[in-house]
PDB file of N, CA and C in Angstrom:
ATOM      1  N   UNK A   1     108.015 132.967 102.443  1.00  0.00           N
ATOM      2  CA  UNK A   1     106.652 132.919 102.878  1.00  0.00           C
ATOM      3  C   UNK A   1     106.421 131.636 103.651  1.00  0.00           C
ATOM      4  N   UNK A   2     105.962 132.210 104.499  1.00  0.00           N
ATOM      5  CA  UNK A   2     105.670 130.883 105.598  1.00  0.00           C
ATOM      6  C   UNK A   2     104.241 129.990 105.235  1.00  0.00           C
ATOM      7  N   UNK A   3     104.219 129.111 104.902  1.00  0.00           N
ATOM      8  CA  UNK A   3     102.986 128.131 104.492  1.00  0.00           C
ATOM      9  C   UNK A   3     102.218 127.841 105.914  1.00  0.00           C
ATOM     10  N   UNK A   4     102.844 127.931 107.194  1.00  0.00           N
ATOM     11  CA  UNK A   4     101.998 127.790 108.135  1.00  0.00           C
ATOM     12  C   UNK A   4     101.520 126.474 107.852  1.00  0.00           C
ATOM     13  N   UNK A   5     102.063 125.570 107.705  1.00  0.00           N
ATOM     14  CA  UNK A   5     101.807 124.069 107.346  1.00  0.00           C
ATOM     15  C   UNK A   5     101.961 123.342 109.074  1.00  0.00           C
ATOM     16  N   UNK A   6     102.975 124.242 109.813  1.00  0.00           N
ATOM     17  CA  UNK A   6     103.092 123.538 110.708  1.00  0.00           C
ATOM     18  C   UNK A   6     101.682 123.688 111.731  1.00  0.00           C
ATOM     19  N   UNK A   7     100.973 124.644 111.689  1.00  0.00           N
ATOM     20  CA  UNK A   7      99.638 124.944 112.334  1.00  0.00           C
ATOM     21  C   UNK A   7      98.662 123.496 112.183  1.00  0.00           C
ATOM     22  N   UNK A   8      98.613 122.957 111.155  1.00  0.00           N
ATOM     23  CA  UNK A   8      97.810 121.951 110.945  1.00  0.00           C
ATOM     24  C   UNK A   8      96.409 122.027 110.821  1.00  0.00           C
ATOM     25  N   UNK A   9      96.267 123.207 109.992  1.00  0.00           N
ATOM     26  CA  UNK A   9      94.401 123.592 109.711  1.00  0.00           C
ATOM     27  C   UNK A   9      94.123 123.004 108.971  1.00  0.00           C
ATOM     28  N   UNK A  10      94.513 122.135 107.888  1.00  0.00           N
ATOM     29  CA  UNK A  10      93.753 121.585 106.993  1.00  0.00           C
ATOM     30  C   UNK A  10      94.337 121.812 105.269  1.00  0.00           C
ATOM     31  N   UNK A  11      94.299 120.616 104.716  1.00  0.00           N
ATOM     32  CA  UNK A  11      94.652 120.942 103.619  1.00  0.00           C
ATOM     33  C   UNK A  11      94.052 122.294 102.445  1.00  0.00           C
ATOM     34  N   UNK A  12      93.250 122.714 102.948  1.00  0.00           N
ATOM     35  CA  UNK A  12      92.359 123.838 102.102  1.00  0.00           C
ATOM     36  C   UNK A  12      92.976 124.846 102.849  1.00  0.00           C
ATOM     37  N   UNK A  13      93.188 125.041 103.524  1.00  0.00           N
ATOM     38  CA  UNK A  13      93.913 126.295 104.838  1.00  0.00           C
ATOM     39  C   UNK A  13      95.225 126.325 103.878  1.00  0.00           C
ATOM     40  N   UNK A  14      96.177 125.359 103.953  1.00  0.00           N
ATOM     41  CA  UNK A  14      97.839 125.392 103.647  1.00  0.00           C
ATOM     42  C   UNK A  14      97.198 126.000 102.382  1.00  0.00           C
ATOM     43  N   UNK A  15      96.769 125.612 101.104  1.00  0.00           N
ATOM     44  CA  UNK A  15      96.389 125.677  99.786  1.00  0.00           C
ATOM     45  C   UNK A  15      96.411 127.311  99.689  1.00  0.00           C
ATOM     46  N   UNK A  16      95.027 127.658 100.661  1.00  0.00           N
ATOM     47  CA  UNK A  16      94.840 129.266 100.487  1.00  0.00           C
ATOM     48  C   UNK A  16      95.895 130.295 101.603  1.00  0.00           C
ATOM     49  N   UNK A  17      96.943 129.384 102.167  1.00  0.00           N
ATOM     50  CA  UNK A  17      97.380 130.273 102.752  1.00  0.00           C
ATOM     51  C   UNK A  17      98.574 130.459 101.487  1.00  0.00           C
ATOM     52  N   UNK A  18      99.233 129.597 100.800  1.00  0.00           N
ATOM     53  CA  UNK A  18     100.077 129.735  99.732  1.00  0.00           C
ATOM     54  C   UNK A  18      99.808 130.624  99.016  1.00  0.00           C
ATOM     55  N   UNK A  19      98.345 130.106  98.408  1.00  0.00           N
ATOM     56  CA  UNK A  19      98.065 130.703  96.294  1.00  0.00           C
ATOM     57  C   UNK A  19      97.708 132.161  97.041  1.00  0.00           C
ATOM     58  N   UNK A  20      96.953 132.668  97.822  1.00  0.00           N
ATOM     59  CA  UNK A  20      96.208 133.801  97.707  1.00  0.00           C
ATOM     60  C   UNK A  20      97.097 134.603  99.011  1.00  0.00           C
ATOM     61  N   UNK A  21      98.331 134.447  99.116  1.00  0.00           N
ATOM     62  CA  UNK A  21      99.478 135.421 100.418  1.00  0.00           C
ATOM     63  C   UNK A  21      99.259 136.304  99.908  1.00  0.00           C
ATOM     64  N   UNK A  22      99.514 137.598 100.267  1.00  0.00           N
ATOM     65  CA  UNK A  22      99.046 138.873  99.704  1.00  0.00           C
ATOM     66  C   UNK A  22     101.303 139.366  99.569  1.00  0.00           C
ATOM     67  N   UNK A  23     102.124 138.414 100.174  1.00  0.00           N
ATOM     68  CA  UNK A  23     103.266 138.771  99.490  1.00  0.00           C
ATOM     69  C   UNK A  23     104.070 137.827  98.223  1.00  0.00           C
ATOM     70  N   UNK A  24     103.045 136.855  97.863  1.00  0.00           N
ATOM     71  CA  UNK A  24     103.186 135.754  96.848  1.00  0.00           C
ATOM     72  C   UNK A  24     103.974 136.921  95.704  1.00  0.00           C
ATOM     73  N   UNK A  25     105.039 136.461  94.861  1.00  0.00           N
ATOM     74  CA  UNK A  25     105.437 137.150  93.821  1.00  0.00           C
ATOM     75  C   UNK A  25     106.745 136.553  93.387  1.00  0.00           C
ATOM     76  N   UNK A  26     107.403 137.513  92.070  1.00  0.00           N
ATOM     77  CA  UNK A  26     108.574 136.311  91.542  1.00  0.00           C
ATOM     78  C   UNK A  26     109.789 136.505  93.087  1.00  0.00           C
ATOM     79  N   UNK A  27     110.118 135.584  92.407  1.00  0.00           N
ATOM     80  CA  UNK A  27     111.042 135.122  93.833  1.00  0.00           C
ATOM     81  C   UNK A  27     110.560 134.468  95.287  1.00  0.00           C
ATOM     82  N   UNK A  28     109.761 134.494  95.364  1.00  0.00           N
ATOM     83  CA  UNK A  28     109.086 134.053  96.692  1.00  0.00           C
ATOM     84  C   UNK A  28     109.913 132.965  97.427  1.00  0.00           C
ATOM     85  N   UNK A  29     109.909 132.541  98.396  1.00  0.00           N
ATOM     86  CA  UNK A  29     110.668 131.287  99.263  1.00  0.00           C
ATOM     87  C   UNK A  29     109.683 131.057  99.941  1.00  0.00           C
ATOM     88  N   UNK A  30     109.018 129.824  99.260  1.00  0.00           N
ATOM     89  CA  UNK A  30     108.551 129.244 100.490  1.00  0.00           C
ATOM     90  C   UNK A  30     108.672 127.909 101.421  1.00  0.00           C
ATOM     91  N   UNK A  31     107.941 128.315 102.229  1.00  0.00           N
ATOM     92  CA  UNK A  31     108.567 127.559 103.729  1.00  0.00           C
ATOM     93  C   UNK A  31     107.446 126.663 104.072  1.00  0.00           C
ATOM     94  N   UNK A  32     107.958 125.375 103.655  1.00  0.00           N
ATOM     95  CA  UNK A  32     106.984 124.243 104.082  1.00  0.00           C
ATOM     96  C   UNK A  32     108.645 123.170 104.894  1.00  0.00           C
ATOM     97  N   UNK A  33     107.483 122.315 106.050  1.00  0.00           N
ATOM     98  CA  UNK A  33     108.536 122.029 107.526  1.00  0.00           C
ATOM     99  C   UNK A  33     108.055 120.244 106.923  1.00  0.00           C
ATOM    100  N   UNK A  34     109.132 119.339 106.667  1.00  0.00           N
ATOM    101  CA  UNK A  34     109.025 118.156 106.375  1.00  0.00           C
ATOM    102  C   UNK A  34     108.386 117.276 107.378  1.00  0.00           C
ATOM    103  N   UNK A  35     107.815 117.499 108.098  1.00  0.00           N
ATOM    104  CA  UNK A  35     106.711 116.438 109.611  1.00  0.00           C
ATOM    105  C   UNK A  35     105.608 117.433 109.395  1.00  0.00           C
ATOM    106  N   UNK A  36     105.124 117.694 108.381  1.00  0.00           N
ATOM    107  CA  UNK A  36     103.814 118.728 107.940  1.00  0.00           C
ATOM    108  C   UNK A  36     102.719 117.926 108.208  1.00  0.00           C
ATOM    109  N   UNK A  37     101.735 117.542 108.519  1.00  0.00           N
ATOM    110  CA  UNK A  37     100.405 116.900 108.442  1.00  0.00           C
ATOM    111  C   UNK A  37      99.674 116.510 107.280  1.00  0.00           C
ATOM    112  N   UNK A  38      99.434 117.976 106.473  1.00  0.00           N
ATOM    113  CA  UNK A  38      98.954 117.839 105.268  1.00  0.00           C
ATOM    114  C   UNK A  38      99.440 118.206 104.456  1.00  0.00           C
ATOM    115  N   UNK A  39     100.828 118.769 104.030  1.00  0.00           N
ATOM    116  CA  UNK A  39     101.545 118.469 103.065  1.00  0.00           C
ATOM    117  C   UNK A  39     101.614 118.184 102.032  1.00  0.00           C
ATOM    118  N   UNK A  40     101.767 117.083 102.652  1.00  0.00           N
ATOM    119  CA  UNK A  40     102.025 115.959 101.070  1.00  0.00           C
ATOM    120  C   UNK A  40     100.514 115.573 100.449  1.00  0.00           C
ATOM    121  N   UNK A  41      99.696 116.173 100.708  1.00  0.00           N
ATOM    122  CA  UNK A  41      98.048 116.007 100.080  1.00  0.00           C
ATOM    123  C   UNK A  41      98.188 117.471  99.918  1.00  0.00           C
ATOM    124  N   UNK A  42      98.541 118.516  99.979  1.00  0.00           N
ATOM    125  CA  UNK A  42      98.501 120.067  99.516  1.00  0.00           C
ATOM    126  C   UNK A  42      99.621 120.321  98.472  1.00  0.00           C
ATOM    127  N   UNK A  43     100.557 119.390  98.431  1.00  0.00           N
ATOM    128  CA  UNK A  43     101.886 120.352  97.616  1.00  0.00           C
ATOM    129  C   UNK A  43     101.515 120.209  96.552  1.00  0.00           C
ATOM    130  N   UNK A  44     100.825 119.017  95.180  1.00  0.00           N
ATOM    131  CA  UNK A  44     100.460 118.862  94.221  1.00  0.00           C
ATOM    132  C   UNK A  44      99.545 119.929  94.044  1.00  0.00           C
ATOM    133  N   UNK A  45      98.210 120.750  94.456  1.00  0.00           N
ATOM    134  CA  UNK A  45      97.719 121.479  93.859  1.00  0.00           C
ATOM    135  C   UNK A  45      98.328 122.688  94.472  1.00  0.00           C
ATOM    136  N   UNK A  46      98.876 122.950  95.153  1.00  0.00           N
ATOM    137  CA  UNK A  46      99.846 124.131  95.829  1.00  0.00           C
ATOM    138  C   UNK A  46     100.853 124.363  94.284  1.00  0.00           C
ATOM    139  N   UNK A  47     101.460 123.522  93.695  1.00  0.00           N
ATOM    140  CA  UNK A  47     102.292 123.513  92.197  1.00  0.00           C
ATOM    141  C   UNK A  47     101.588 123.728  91.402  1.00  0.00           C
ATOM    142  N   UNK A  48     100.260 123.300  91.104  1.00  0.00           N
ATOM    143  CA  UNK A  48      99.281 123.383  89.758  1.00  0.00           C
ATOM    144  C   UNK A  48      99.195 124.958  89.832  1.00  0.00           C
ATOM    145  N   UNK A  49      98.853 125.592  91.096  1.00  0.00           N
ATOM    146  CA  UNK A  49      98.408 126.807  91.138  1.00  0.00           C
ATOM    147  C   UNK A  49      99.061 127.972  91.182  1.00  0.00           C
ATOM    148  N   UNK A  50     100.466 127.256  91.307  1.00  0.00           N
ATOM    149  CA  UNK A  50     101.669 128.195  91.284  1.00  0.00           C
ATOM    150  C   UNK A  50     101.488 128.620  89.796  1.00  0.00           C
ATOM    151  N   UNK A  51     101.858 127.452  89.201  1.00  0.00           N
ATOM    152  CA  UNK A  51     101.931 126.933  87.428  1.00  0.00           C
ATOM    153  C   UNK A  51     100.876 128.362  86.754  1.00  0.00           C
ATOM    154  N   UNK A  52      99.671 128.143  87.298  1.00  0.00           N
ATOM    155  CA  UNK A  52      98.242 128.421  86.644  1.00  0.00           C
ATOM    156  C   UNK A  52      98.396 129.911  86.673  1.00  0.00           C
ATOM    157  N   UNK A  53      99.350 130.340  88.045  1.00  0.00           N
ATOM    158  CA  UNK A  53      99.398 132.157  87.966  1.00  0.00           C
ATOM    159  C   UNK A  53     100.927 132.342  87.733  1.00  0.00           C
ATOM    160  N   UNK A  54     101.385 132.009  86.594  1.00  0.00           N
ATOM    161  CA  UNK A  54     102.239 132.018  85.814  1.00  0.00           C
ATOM    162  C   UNK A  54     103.570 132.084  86.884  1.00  0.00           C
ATOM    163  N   UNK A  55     103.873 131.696  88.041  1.00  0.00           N
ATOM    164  CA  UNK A  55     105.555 131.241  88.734  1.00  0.00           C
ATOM    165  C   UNK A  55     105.745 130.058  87.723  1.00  0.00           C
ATOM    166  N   UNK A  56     107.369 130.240  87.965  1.00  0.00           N
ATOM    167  CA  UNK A  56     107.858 128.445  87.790  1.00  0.00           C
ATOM    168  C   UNK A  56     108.694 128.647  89.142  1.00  0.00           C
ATOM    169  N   UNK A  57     108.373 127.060  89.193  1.00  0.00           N
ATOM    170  CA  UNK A  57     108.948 126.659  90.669  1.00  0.00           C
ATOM    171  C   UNK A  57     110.494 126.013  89.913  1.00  0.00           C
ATOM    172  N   UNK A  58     111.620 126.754  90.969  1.00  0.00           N
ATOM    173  CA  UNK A  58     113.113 126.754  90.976  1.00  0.00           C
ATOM    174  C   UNK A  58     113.641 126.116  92.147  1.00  0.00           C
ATOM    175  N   UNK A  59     115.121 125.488  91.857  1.00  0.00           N
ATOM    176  CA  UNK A  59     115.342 125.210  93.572  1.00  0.00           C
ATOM    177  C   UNK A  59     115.950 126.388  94.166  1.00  0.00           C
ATOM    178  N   UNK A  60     116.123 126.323  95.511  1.00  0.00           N
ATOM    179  CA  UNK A  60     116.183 127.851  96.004  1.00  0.00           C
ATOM    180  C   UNK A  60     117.851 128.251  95.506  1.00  0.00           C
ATOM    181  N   UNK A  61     118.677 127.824  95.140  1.00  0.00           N
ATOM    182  CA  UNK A  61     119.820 127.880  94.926  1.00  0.00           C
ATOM    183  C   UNK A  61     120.020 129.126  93.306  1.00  0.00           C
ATOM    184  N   UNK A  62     118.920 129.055  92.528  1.00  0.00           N
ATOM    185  CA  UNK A  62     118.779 129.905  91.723  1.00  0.00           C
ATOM    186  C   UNK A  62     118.086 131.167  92.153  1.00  0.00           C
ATOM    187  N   UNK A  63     117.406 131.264  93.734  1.00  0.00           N
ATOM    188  CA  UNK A  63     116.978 132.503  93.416  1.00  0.00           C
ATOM    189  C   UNK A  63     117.612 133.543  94.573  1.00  0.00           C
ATOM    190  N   UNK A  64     118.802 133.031  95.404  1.00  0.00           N
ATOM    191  CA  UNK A  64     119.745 133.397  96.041  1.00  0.00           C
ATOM    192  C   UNK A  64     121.100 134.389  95.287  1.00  0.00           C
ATOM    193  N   UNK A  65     121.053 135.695  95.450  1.00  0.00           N
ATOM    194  CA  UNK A  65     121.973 136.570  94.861  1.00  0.00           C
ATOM    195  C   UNK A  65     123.044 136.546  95.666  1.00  0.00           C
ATOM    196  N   UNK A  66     124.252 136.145  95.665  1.00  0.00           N
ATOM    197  CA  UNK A  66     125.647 136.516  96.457  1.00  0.00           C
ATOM    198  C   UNK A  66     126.129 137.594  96.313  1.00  0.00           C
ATOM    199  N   UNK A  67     125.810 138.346  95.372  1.00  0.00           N
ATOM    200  CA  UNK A  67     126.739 139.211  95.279  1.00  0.00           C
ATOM    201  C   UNK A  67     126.100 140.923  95.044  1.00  0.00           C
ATOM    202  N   UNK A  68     126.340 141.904  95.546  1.00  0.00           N
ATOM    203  CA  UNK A  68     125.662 143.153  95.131  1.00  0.00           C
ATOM    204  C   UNK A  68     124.112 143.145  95.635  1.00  0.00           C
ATOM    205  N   UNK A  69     123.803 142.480  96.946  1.00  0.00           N
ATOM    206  CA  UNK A  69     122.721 142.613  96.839  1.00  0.00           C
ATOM    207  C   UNK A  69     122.642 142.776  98.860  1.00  0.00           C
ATOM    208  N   UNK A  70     121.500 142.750  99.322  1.00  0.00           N
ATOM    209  CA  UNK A  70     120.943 142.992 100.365  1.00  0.00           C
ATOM    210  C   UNK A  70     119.625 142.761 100.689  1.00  0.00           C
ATOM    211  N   UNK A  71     119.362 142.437 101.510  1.00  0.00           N
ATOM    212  CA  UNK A  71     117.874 141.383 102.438  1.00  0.00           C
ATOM    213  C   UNK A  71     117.384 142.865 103.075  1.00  0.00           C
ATOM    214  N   UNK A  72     116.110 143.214 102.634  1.00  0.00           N
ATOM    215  CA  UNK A  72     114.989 143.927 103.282  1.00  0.00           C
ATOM    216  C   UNK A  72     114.020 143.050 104.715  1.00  0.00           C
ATOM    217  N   UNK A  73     113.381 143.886 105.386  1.00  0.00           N
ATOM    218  CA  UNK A  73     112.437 143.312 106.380  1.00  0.00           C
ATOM    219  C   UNK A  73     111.924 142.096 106.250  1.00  0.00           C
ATOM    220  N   UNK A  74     111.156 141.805 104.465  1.00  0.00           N
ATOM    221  CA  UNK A  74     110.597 140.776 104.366  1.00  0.00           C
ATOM    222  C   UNK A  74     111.082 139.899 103.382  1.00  0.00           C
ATOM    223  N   UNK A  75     112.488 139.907 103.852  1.00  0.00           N
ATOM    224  CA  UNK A  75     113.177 138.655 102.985  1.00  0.00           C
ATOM    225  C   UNK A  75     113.165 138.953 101.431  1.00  0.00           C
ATOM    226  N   UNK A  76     112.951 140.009 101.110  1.00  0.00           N
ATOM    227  CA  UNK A  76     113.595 140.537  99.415  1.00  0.00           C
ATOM    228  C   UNK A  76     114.898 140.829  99.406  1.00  0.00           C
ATOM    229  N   UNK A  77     115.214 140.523  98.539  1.00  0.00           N
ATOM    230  CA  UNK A  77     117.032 140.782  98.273  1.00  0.00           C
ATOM    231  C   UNK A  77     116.706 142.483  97.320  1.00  0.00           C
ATOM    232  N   UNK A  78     117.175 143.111  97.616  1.00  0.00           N
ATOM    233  CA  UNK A  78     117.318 144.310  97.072  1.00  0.00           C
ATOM    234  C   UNK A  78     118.937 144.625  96.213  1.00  0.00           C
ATOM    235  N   UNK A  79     118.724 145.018  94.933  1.00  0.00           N
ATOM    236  CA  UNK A  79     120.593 145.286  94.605  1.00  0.00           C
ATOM    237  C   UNK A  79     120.874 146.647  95.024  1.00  0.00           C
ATOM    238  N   UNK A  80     122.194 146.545  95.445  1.00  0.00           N
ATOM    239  CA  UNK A  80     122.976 147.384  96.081  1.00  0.00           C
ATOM    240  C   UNK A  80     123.655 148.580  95.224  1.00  0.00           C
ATOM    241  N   UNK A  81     123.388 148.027  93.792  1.00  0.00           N
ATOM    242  CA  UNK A  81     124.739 149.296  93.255  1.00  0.00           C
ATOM    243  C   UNK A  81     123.565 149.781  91.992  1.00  0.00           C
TER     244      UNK A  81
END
């Protein structure tokens, strides 16, 4: 999921473009670009709110399947067998 952080609308923009994506769910990847604007004033309650609608935040290395699996349109890994 793209945070659209690089647009630069505003820390309330990044916030509700995260918590309320209409493809937010387990596994999600999201995509925040390190020269972000507001960022680093959004990622702390961007985590609270992850927290609050029950995700835990992982590094992406746990939610990457190697094996038996396959990438749909929107970046879901689907299993294969």
């Amino acid at each position: 999921m793209d945070s659209l952080d690089w647009k630069e609308k505003g820390v309330d923009a990044e916030i509700n473009q995260v918590l309320q994506h209409e493809h937010l769910g387990n596994g999600s990847i999201l995509l925040f670009h390190n020269d972000a604007k507001y960022t680093p004033q959004a990622l702390e309650t961007i985590l609270k709110g992850l927290k609050q609608k029950g995700f835990e935040v992982v590094p992406i290395s746990e939610l990457i399947h190697k094996q038996n699996f396959t990438m749909n349109h929107e970046g879901r890994q689907i299993p294969t067998t």
